[in-house]
C-alpha atoms as a PDB file:
ATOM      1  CA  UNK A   1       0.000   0.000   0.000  1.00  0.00           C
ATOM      2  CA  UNK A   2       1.153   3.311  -1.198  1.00  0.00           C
ATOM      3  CA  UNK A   3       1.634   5.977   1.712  1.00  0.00           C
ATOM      4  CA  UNK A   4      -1.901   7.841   1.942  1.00  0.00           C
ATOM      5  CA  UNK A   5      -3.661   5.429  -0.641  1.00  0.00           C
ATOM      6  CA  UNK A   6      -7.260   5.547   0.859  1.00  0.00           C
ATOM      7  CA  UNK A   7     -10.094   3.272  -0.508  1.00  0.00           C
ATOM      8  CA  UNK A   8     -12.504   6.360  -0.608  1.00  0.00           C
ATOM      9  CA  UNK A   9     -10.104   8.488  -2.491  1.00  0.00           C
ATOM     10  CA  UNK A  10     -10.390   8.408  -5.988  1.00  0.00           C
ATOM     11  CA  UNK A  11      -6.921   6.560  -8.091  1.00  0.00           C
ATOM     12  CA  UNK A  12      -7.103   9.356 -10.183  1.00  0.00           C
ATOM     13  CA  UNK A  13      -5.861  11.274  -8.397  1.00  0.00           C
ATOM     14  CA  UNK A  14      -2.752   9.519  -7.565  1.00  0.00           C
ATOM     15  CA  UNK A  15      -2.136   8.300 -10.972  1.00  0.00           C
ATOM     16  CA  UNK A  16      -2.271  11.927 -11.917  1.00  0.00           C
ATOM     17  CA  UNK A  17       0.692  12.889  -9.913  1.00  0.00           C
ATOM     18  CA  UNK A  18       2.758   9.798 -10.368  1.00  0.00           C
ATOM     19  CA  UNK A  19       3.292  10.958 -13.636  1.00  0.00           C
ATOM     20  CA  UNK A  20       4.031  13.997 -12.992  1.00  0.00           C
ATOM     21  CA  UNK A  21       6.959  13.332 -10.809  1.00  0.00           C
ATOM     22  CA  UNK A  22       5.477  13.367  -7.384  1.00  0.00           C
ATOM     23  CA  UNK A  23       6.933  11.117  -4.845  1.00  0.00           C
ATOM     24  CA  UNK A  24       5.122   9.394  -1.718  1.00  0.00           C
ATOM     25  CA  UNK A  25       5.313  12.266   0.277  1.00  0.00           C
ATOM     26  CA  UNK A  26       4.413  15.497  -1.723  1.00  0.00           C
ATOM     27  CA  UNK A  27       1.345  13.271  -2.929  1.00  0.00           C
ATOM     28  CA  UNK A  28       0.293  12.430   0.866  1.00  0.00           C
ATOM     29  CA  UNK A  29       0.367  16.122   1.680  1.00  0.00           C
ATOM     30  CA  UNK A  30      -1.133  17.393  -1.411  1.00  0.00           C
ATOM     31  CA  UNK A  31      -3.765  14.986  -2.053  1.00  0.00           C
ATOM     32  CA  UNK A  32      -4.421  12.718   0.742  1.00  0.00           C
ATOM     33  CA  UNK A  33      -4.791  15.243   3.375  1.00  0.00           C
ATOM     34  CA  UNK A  34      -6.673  17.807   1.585  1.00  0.00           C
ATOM     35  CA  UNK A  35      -9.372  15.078   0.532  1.00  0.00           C
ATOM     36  CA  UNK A  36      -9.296  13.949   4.468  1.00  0.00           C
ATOM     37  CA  UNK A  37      -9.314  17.249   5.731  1.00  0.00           C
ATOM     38  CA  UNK A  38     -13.755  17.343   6.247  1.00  0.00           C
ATOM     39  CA  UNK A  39     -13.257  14.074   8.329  1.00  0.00           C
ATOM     40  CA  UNK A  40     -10.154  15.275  10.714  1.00  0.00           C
ATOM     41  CA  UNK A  41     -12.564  18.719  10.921  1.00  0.00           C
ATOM     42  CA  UNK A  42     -15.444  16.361  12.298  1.00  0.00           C
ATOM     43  CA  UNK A  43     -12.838  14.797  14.127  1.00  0.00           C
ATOM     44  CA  UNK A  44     -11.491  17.606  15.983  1.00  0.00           C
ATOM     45  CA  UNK A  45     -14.968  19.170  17.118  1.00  0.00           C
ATOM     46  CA  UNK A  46     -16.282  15.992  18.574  1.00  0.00           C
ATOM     47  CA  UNK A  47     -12.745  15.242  20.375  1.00  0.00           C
ATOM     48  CA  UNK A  48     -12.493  18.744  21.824  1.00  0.00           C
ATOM     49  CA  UNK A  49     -16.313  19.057  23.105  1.00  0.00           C
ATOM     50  CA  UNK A  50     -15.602  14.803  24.812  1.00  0.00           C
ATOM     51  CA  UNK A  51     -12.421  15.781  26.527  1.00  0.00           C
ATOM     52  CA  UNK A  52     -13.982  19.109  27.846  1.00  0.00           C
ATOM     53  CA  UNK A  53     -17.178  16.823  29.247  1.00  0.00           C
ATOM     54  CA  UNK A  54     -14.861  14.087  30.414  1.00  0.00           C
ATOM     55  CA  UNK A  55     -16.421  12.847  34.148  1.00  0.00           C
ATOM     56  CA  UNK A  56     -16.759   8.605  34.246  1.00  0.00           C
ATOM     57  CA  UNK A  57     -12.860   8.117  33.894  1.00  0.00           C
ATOM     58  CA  UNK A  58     -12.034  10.880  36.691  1.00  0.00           C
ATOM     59  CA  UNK A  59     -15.545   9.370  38.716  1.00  0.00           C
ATOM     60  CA  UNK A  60     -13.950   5.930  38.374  1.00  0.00           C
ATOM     61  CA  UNK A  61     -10.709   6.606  38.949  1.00  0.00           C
ATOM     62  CA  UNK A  62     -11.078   8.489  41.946  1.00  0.00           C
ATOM     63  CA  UNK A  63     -12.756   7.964  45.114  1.00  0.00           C
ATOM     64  CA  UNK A  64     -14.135  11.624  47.195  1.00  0.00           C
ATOM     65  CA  UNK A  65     -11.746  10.424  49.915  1.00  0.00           C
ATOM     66  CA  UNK A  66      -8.932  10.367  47.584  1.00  0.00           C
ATOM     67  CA  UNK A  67      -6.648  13.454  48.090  1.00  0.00           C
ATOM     68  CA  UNK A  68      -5.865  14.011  44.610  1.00  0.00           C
ATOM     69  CA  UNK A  69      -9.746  14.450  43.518  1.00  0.00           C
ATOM     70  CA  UNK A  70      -8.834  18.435  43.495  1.00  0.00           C
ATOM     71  CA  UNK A  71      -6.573  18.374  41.485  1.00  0.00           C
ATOM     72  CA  UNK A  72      -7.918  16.031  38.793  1.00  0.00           C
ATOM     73  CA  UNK A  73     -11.519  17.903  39.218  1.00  0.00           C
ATOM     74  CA  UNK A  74     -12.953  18.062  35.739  1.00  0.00           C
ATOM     75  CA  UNK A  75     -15.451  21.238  34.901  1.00  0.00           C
ATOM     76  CA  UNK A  76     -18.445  18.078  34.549  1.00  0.00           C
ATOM     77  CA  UNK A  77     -17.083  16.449  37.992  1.00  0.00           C
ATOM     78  CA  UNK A  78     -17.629  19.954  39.882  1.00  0.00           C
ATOM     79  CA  UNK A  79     -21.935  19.997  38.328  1.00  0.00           C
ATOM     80  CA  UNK A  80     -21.654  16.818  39.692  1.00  0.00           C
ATOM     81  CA  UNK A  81     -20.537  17.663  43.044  1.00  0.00           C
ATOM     82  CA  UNK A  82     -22.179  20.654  43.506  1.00  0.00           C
ATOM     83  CA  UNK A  83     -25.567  19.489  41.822  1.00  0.00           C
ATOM     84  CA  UNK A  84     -25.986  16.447  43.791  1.00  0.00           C
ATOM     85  CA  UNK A  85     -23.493  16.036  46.382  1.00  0.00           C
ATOM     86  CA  UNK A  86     -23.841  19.709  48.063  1.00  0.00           C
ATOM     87  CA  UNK A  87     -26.758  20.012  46.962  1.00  0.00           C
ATOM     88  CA  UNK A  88     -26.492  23.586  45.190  1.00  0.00           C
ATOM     89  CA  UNK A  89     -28.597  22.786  41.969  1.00  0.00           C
ATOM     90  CA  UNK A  90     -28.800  26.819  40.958  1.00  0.00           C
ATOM     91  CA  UNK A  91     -24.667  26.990  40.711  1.00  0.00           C
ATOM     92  CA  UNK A  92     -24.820  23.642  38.857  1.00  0.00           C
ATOM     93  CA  UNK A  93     -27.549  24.776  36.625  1.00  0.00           C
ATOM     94  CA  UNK A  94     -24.755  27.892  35.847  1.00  0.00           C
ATOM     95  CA  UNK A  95     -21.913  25.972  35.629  1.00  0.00           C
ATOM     96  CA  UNK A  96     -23.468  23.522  33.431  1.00  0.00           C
ATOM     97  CA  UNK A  97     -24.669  26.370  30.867  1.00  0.00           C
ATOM     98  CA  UNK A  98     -20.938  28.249  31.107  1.00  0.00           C
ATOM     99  CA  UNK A  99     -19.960  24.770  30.147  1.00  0.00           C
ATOM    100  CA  UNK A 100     -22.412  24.918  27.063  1.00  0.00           C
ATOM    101  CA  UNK A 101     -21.057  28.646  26.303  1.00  0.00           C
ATOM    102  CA  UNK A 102     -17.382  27.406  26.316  1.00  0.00           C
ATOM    103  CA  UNK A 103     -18.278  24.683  24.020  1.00  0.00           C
ATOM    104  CA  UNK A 104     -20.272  27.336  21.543  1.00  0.00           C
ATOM    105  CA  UNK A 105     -17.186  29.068  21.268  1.00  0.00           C
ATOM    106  CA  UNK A 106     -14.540  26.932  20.960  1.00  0.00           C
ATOM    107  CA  UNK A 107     -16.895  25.230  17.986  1.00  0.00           C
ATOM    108  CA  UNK A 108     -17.553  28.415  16.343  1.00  0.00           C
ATOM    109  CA  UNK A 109     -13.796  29.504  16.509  1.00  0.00           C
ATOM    110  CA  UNK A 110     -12.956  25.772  14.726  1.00  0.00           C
ATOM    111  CA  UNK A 111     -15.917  26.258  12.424  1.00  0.00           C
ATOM    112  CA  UNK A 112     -14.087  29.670  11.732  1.00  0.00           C
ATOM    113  CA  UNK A 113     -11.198  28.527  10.950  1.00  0.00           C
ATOM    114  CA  UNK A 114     -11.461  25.599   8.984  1.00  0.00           C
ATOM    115  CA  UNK A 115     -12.225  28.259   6.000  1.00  0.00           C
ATOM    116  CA  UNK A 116      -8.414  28.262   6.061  1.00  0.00           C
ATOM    117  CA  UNK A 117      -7.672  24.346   6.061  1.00  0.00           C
ATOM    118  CA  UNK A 118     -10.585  22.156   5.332  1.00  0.00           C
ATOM    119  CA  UNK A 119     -10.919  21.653   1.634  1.00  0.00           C
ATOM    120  CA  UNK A 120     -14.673  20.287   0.159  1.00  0.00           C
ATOM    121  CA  UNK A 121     -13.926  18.255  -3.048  1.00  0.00           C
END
């Protein structure tokens, strides 16, 4: 298998710039990764919005008498401790929706700048 040769890809493409001189690598970055570039967008905005609601590996991990549970205190493990451990559902309620405002933000700033990098074939 050639490097970057992708079932979905069209041969084409590859075929195209084998004859016109281009080796392995100049054909990975300039046709392989352009074509991939919608999928590694998708990606990126579902792996950024999981790792900023990350909670069952820190729950599981830790136990609330374990003196490291500060530290490794997640923004979803603090609506869970103040929502229904403490009891304090109206700063939970808040938390959870700056949570939500974070995400909206950090998605439009991706959605942004993919103008720049994500190429639609």
């Amino acid at each position: 298998m050639d490097l970057g040769r992708f079932k979905n890809t069209p041969q084409d493409y590859y075929e195209a710039a084998e004859l016109d001189g281009a080796g392995p690598l100049r054909r990975f970055f300039t046709i392989t990764l352009p074509l991939l570039s919608p999928t590694i967008f998708f990606a990126s905005i579902v792996c950024m919005i999981n790792s900023l609601q990350t909670f069952d590996l820190i729950y599981i991990m830790m136990a609330e008498k374990n003196p490291a549970i500060g530290d490794t205190q997640s923004v979803v493990s603090l609506f869970y401790k103040w929502a229904f451990v403490e009891n304090a559902q109206g700063a939970a309620a808040a938390l959870a929706f700056l949570l939500m405002l974070i995400i909206a933000a950090l998605t439009l700033v991706q959605f942004r700048l993919q103008k720049r990098w994500v190429h639609y074939a």
